[in-house]
Protein backbone atom coordinates (compact mmCIF):
# COMPACT_ATOMS: atom_id res chain seq x y z
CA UNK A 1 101.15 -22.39 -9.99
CA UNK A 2 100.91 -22.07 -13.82
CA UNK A 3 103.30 -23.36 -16.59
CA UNK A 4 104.55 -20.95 -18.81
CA UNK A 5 104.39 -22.26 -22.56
CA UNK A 6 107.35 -20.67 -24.95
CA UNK A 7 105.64 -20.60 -28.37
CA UNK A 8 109.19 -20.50 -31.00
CA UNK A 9 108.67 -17.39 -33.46
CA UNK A 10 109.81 -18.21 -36.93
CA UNK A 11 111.91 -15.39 -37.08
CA UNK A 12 114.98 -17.89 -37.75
CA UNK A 13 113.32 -19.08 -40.98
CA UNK A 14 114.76 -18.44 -44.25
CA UNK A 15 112.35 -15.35 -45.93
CA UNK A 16 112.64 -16.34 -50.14
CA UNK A 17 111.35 -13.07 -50.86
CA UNK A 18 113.82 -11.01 -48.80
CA UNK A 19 116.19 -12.92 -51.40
CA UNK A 20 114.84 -12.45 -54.25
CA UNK A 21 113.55 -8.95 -54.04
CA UNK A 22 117.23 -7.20 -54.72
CA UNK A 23 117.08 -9.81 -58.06
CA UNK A 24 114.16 -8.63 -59.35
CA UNK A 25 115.13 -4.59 -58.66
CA UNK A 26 118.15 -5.49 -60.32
CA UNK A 27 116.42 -6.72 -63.47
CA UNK A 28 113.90 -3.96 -63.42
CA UNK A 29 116.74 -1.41 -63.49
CA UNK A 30 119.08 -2.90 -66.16
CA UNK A 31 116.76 -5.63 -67.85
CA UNK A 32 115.98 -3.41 -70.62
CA UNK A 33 120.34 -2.78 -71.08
CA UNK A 34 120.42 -6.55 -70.36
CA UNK A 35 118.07 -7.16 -73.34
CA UNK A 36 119.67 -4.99 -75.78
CA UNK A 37 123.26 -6.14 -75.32
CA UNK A 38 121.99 -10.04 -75.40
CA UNK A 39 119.93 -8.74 -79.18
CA UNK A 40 123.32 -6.66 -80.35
CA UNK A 41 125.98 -10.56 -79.10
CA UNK A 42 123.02 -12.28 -81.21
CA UNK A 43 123.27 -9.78 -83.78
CA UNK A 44 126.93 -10.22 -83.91
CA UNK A 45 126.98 -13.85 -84.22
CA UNK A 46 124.62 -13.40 -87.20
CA UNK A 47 126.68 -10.85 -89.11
CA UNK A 48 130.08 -13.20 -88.03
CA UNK A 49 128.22 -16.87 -89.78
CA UNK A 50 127.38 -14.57 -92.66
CA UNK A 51 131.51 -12.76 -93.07
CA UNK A 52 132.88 -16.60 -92.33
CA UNK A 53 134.03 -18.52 -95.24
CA UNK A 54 132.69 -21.83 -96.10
CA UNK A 55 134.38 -24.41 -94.79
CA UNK A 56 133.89 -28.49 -96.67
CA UNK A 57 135.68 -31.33 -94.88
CA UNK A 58 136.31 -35.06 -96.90
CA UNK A 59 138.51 -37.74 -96.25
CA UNK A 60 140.72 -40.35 -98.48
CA UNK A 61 141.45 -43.58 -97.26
CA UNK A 62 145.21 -44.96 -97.88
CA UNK A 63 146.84 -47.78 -97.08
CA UNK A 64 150.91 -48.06 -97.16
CA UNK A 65 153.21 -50.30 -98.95
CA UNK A 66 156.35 -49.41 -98.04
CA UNK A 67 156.20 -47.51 -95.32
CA UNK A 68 154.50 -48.64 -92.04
CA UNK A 69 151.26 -46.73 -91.01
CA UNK A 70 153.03 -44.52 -88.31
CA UNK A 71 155.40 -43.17 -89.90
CA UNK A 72 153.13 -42.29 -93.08
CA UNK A 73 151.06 -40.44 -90.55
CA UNK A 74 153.87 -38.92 -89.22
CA UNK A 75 154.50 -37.45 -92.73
CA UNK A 76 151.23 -36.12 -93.38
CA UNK A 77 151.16 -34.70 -89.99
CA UNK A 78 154.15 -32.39 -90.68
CA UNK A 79 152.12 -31.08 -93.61
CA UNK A 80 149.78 -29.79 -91.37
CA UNK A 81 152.64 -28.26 -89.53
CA UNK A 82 153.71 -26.47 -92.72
CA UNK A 83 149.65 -25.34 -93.60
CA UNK A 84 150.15 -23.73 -89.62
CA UNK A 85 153.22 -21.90 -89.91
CA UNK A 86 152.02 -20.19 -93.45
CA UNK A 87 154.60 -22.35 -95.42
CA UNK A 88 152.47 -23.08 -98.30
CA UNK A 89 155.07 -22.49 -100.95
CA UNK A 90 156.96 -25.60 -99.86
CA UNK A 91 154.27 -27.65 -99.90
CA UNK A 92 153.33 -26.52 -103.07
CA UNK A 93 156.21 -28.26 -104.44
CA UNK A 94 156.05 -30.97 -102.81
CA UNK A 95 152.88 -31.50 -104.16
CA UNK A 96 153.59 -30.22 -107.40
CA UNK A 97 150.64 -28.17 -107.17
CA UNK A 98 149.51 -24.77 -107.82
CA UNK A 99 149.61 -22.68 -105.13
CA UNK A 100 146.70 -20.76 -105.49
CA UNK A 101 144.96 -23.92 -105.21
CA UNK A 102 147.05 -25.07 -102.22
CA UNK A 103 145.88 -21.89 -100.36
CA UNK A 104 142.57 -23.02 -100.20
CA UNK A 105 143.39 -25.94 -98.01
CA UNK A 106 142.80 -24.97 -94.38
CA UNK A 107 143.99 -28.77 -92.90
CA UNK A 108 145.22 -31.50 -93.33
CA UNK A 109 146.06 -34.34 -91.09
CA UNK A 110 145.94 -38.47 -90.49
CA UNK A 111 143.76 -40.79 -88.36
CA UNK A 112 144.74 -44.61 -88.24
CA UNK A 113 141.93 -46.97 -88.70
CA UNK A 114 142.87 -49.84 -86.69
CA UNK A 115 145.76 -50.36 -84.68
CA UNK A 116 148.20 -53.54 -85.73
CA UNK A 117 151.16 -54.65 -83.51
CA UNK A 118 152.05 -56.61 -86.29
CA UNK A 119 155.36 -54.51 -88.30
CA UNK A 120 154.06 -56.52 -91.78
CA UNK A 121 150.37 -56.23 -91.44
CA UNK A 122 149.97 -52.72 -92.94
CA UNK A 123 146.24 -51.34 -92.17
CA UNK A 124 144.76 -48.06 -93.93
CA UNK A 125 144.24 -44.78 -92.13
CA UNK A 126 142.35 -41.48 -93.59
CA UNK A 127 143.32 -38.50 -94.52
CA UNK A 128 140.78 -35.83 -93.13
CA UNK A 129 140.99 -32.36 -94.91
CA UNK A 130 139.56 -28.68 -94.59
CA UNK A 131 139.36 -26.90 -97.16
CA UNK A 132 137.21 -23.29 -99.10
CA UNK A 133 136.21 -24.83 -102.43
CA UNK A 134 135.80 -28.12 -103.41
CA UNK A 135 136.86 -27.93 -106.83
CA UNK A 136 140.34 -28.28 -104.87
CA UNK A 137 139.83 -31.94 -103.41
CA UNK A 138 140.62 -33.91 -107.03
CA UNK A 139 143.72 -31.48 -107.76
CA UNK A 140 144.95 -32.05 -103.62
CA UNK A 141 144.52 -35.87 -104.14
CA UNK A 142 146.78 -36.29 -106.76
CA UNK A 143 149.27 -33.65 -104.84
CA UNK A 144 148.82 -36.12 -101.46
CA UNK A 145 149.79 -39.17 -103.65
CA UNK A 146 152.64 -37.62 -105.81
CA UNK A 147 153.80 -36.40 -102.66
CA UNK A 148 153.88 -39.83 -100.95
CA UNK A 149 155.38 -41.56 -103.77
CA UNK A 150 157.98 -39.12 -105.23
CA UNK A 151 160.47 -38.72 -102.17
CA UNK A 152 163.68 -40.28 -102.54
CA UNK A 153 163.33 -43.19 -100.32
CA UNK A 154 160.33 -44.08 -101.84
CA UNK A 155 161.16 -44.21 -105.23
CA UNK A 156 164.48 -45.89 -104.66
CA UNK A 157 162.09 -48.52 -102.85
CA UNK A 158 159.64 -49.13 -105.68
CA UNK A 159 162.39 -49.37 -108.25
CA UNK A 160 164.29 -51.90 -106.58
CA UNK A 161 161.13 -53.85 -105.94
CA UNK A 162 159.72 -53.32 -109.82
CA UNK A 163 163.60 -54.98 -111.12
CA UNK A 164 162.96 -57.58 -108.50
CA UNK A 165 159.31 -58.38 -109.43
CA UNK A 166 160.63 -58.38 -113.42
CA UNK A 167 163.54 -60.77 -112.30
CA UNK A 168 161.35 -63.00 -111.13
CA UNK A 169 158.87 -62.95 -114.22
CA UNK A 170 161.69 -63.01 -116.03
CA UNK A 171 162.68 -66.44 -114.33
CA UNK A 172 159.11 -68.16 -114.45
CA UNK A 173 158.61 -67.35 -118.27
CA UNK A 174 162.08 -69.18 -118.50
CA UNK A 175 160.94 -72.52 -116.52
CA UNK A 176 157.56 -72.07 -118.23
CA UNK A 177 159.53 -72.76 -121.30
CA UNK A 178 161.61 -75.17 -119.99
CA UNK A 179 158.94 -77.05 -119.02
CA UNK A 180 156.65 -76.98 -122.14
CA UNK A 181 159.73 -77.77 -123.96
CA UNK A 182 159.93 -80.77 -122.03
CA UNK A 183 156.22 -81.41 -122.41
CA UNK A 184 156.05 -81.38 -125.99
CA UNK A 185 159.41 -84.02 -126.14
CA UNK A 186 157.41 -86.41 -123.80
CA UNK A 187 154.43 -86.31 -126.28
CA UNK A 188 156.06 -86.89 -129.33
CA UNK A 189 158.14 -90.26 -127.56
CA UNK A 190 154.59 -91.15 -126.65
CA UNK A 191 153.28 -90.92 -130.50
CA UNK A 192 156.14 -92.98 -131.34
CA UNK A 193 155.27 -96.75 -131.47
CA UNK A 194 156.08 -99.25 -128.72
CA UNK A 195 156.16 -96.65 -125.36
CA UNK A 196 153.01 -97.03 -123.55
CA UNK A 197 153.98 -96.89 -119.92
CA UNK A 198 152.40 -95.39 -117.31
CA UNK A 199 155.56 -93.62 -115.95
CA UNK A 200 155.67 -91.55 -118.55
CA UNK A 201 151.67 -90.66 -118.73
CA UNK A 202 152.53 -89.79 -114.77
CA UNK A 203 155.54 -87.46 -116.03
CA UNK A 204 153.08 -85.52 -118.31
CA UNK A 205 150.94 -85.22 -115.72
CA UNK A 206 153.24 -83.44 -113.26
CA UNK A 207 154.58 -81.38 -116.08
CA UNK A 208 151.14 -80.24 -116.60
CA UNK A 209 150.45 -78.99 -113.09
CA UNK A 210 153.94 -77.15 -112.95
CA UNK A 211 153.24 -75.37 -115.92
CA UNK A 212 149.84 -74.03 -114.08
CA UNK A 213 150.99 -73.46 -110.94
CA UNK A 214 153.84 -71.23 -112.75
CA UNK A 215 151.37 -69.63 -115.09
CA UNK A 216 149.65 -68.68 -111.60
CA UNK A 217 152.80 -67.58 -109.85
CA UNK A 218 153.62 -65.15 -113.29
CA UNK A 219 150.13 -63.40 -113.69
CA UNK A 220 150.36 -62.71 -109.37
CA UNK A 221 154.01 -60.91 -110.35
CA UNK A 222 152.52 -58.74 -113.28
CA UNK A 223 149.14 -58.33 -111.44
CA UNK A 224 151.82 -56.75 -108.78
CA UNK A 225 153.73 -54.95 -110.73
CA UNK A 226 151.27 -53.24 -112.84
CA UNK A 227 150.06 -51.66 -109.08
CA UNK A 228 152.80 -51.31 -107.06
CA UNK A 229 152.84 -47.99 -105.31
CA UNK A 230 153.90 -46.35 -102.35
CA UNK A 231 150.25 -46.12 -100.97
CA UNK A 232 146.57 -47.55 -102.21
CA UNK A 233 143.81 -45.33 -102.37
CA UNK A 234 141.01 -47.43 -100.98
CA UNK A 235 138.69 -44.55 -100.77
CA UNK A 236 138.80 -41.25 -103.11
CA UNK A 237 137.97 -37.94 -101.60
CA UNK A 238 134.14 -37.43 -101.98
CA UNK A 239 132.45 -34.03 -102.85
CA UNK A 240 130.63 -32.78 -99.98
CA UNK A 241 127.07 -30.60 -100.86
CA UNK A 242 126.82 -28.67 -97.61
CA UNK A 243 129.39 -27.46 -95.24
CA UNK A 244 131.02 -28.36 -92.32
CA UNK A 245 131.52 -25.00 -91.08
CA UNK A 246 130.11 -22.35 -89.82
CA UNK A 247 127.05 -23.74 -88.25
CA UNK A 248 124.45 -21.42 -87.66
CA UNK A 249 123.14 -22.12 -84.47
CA UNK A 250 126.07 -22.19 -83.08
CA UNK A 251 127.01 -18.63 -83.79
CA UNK A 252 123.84 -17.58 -82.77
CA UNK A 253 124.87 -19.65 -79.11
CA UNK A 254 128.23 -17.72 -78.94
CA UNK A 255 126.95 -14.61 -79.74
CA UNK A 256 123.52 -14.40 -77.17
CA UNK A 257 125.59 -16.30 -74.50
CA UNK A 258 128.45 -13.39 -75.41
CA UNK A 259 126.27 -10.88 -75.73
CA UNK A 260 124.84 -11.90 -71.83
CA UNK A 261 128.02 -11.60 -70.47
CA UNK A 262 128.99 -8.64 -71.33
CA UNK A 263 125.71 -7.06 -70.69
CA UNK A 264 126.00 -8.60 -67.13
CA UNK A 265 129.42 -7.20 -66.54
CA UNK A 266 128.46 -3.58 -67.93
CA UNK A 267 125.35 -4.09 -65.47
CA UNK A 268 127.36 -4.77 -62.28
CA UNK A 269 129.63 -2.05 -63.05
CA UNK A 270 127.02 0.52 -63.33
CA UNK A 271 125.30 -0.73 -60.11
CA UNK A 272 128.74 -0.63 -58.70
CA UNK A 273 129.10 2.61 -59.46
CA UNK A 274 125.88 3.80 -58.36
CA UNK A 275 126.07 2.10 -55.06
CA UNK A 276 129.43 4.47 -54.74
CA UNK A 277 127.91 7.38 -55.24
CA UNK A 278 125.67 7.09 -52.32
């Protein structure tokens, strides 16, 4: 008796062209609409880099005195609230500045530097702006520091440390001129015949290194007081050549990628459509 052999047909097996044969009658019928949308979203993003403003970005580096890094930030941040909300005017005047100059400042805000647990160990943190011209960027410094250095707080702050630090020079001159006083008493009993002892060559001695250590301690207060401020600029704002914003390629992205997607969903509708009217 013969065996009957069942050969398996491949009718089961996945056909690639059965797949991709509606694809490419799709693209035959609206590649050309395809195409032209994709050249008018590339178009667009052209014509959109060339209408956009130019947009420069800089940064100043500060570091508080008197008020710990956070809560400086804190205060510049709520300037950028105020550039948001259209409330220019106000800032204007905080800044003493010109508000037509002020207008060309898109941003402003605050990045710490380094971190510090520490409530004494102040550390710097920048001040990143955006801005349309950068003839603006000297004029917006100054605003930034009058601003930080004119509010009530603050200048109550540096005047009470300014009659401090003046106290105290005040005080050192004093012993300074105690002290040479004393010095120049010492020499002359040492001029005078019969006192040769070494207790008093040791005396001068001492007086000596007072007298330096206090000259030290007096140049430290006026080297102090002749900066003290409510912030130091550690970093100015530098002129940038080229701007930030708007990068070309990037509107050309947005507006080919755009353009795709739209011509995509006018595609599908119209094939909808078509298929409907069958």
């Amino acid at each position: 008796m013969k065996q009957v052999k069942l050969i398996p047909t491949p009718a089961d097996e996945l056909d690639l062209s059965a797949l991709f044969k509606p694809a490419t009658s799709f693209l035959r019928q609206y590649g050309k609409l395809l195409l032209l949308v994709a050249l008018a979203g590339l178009l667009a993003g052209f014509v959109r880099f060339m209408k956009t403003p130019n947009l420069y970005t800089s940064s100043l580096v500060l570091q508080p005195t008197i008020l710990t890094e956070p809560e400086q930030m804190a205060v510049i941040n709520n300037w950028c609230e105020l550039i948001q909300k259209k409330e220019r005017p106000i800032l204007a005047k905080q800044f003493n500045m010109d508000l037509t100059l002020l207008r060309k400042v898109e941003r402003v805000t605050a990045e710490e530097l380094q971190k510090s647990f520490a409530p004494k160990n102040f550390t710097a943190f920048t001040v990143n702006v955006v801005v349309r011209d950068t003839a603006v960027l000297q004029p917006l410094q100054k605003g930034i520091l009058y601003a930080l250095e004119n509010s009530e707080y603050i200048k109550e702050k540096l005047a009470s440390r300014r009659k401090i630090l003046g106290a105290m020079t005040q005080t050192v001159e004093q012993e300074i001129a105690r002290l040479n006083k004393l010095h120049g008493i010492i020499e002359t009993s040492l001029r005078q015949p019969g006192n040769t002892g070494n207790r008093v060559l040791l005396n001068v001695s001492d007086i000596s290194a007072q007298i330096a250590e206090l000259q030290e301690k007096k140049f430290n207060y006026e080297e102090e007081l002749s900066f003290l401020s409510a912030v130091n600029v550690l970093q100015n704002f530098y002129t940038p050549l080229n701007p930030t914003f708007p990068v070309l390629l990037k509107q050309l992205a947005v507006g080919l990628f755009g353009g795709l997607f739209l011509g995509m969903c006018i595609s599908f509708y119209l094939h909808y459509r078509r298929k409907m009217s069958i």
